[in-house]
N, C-alpha and C. Protein backbone atom coordinates (compact mmCIF):
# COMPACT_ATOMS: atom_id res chain seq x y z
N UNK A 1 -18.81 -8.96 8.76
CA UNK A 1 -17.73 -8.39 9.53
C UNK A 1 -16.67 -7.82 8.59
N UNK A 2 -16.17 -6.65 8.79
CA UNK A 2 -15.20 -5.91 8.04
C UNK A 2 -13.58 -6.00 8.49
N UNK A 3 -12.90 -6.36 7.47
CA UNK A 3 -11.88 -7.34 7.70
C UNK A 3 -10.92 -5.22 8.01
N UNK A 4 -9.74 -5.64 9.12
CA UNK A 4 -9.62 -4.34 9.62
C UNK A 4 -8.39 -4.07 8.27
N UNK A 5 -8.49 -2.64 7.78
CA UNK A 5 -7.31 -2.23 6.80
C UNK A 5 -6.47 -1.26 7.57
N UNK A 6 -5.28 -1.44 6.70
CA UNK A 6 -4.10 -0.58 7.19
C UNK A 6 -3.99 0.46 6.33
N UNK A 7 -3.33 1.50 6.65
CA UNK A 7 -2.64 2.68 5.99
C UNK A 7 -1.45 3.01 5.95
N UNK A 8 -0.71 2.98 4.33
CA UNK A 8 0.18 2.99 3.93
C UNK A 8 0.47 4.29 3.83
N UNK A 9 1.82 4.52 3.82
CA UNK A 9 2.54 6.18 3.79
C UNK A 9 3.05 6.79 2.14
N UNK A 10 3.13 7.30 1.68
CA UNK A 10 4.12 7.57 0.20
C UNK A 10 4.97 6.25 -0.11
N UNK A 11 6.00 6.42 1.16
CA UNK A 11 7.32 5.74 0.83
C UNK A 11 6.86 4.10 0.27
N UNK A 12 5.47 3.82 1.21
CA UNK A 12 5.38 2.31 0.88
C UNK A 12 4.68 2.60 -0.05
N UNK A 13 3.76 3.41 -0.57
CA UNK A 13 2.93 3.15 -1.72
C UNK A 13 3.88 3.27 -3.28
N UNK A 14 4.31 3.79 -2.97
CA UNK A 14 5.55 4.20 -3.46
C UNK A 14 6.85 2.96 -4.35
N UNK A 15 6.91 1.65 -3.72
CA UNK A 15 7.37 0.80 -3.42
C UNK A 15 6.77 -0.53 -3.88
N UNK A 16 5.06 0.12 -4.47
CA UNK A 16 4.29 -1.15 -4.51
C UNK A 16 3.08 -0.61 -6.06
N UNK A 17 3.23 0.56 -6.05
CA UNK A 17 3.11 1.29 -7.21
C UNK A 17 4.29 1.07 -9.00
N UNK A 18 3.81 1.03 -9.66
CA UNK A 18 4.80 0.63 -11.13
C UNK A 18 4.90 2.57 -11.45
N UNK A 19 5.10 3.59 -10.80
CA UNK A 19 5.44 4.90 -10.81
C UNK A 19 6.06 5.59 -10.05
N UNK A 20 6.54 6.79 -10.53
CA UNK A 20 7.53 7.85 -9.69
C UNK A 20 6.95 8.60 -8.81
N UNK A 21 7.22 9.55 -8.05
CA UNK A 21 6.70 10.33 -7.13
C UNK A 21 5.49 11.33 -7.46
N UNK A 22 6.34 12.18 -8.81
CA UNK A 22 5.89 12.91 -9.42
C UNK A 22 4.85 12.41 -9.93
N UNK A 23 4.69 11.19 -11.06
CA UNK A 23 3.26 10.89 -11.72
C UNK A 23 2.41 10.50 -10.72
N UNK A 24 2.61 9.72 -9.47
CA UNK A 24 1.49 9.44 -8.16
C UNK A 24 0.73 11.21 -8.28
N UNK A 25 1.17 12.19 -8.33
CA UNK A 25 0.42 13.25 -8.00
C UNK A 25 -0.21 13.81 -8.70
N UNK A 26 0.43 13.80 -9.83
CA UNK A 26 0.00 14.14 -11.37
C UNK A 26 -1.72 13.03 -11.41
N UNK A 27 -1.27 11.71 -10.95
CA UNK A 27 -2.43 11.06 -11.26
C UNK A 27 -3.44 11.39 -10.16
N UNK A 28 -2.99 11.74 -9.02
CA UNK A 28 -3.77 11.98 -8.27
C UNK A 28 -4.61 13.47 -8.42
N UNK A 29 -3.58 14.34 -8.74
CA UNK A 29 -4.59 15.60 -9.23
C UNK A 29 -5.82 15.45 -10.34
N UNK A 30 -5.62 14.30 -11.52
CA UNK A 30 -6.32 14.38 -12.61
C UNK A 30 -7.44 13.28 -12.00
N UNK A 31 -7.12 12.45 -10.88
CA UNK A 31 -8.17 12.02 -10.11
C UNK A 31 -8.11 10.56 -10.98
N UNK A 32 -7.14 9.96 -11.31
CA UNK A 32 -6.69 8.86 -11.42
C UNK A 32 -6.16 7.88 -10.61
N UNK A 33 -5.89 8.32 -9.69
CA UNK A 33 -5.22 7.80 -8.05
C UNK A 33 -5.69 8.60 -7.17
N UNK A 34 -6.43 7.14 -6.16
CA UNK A 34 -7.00 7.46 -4.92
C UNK A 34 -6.23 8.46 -3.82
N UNK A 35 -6.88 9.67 -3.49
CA UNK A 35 -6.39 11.07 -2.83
C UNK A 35 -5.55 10.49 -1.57
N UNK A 36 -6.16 9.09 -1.04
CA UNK A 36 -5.78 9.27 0.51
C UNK A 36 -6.01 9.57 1.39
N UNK A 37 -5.81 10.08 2.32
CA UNK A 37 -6.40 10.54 3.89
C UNK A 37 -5.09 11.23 4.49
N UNK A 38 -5.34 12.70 4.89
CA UNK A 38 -4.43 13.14 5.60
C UNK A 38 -4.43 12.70 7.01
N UNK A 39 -3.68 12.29 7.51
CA UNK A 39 -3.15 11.94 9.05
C UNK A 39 -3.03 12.67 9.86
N UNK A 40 -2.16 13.77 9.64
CA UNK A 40 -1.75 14.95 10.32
C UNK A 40 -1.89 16.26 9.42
N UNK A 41 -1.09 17.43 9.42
CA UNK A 41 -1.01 18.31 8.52
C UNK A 41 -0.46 18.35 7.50
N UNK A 42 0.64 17.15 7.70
CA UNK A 42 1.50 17.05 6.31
C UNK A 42 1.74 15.82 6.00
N UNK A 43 0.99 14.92 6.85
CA UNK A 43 1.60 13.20 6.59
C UNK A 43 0.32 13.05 5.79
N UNK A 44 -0.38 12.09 4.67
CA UNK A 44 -0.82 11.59 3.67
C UNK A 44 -0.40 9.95 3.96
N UNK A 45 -1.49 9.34 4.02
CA UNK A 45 -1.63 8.13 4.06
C UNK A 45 -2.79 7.38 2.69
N UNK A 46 -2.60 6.26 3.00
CA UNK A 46 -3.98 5.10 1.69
C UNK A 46 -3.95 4.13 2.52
N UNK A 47 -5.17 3.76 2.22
CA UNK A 47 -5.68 2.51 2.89
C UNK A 47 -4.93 1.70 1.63
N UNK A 48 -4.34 0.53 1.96
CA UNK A 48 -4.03 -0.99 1.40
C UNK A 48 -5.06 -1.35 0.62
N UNK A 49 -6.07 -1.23 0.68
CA UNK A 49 -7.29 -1.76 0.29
C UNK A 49 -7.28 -0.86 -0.64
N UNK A 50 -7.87 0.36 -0.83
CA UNK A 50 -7.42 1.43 -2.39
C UNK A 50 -6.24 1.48 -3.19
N UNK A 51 -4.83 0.82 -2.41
CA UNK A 51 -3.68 0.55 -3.32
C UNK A 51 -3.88 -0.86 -3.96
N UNK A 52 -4.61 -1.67 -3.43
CA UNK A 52 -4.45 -2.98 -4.34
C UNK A 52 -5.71 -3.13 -5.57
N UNK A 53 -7.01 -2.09 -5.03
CA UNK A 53 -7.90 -1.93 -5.83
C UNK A 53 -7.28 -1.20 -7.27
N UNK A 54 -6.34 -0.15 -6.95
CA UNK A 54 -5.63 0.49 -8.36
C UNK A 54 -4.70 -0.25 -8.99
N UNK A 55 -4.42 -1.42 -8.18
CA UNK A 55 -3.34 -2.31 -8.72
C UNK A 55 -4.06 -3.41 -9.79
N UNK A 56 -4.97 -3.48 -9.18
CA UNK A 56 -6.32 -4.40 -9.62
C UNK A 56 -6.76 -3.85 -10.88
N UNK A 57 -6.85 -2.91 -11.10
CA UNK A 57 -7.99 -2.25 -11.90
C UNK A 57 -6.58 -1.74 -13.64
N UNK A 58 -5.13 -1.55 -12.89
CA UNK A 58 -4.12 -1.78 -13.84
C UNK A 58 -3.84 -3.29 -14.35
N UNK A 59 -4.42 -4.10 -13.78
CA UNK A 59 -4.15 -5.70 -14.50
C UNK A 59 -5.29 -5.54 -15.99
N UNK A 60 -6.39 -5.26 -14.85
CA UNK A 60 -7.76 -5.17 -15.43
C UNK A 60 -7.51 -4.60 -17.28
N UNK A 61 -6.94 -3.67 -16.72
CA UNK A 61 -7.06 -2.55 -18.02
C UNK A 61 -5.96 -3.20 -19.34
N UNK A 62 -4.78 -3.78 -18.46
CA UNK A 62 -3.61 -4.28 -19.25
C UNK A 62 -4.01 -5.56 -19.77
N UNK A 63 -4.91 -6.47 -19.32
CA UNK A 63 -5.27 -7.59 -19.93
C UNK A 63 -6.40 -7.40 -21.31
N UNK A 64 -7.34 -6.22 -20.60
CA UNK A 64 -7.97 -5.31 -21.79
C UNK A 64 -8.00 -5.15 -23.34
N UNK A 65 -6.06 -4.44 -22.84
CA UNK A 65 -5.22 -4.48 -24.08
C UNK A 65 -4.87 -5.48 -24.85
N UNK A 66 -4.66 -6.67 -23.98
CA UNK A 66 -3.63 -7.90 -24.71
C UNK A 66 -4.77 -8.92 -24.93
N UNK A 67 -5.38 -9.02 -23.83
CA UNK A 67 -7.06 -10.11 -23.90
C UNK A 67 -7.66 -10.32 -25.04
């Protein structure tokens, strides 16, 4: 059974992200950060589940370093 996920907006990803507006897009153009899902024509949403996986995968990399 698939546990149900939510979708977060900018403002919250935003909020829960260690970056600015600008590098979210920058990373997202170079395809470093998950694209999202458009909602409407101009609203942009993420599943919770792809923000904690990139959150995940920045521990990952930072322990990498220091590990």
């Amino acid at each position: 059974m698939e546990i149900l996920d939510h979708y977060l907006r900018e403002p919250q990803v935003l909020k829960i992200i260690p970056m600015g507006r600008v590098t979210l897009w920058r990373r997202i153009k170079a395809g470093d950060f998950p694209p999202g899902k458009l909602i409407s024509k101009r609203i942009r949403a993420w599943k919770a589940s792809d923000i904690q996986s990139f959150m995940d995968s920045l521990e990952d990399k930072k322990e990498g370093i220091h590990g």
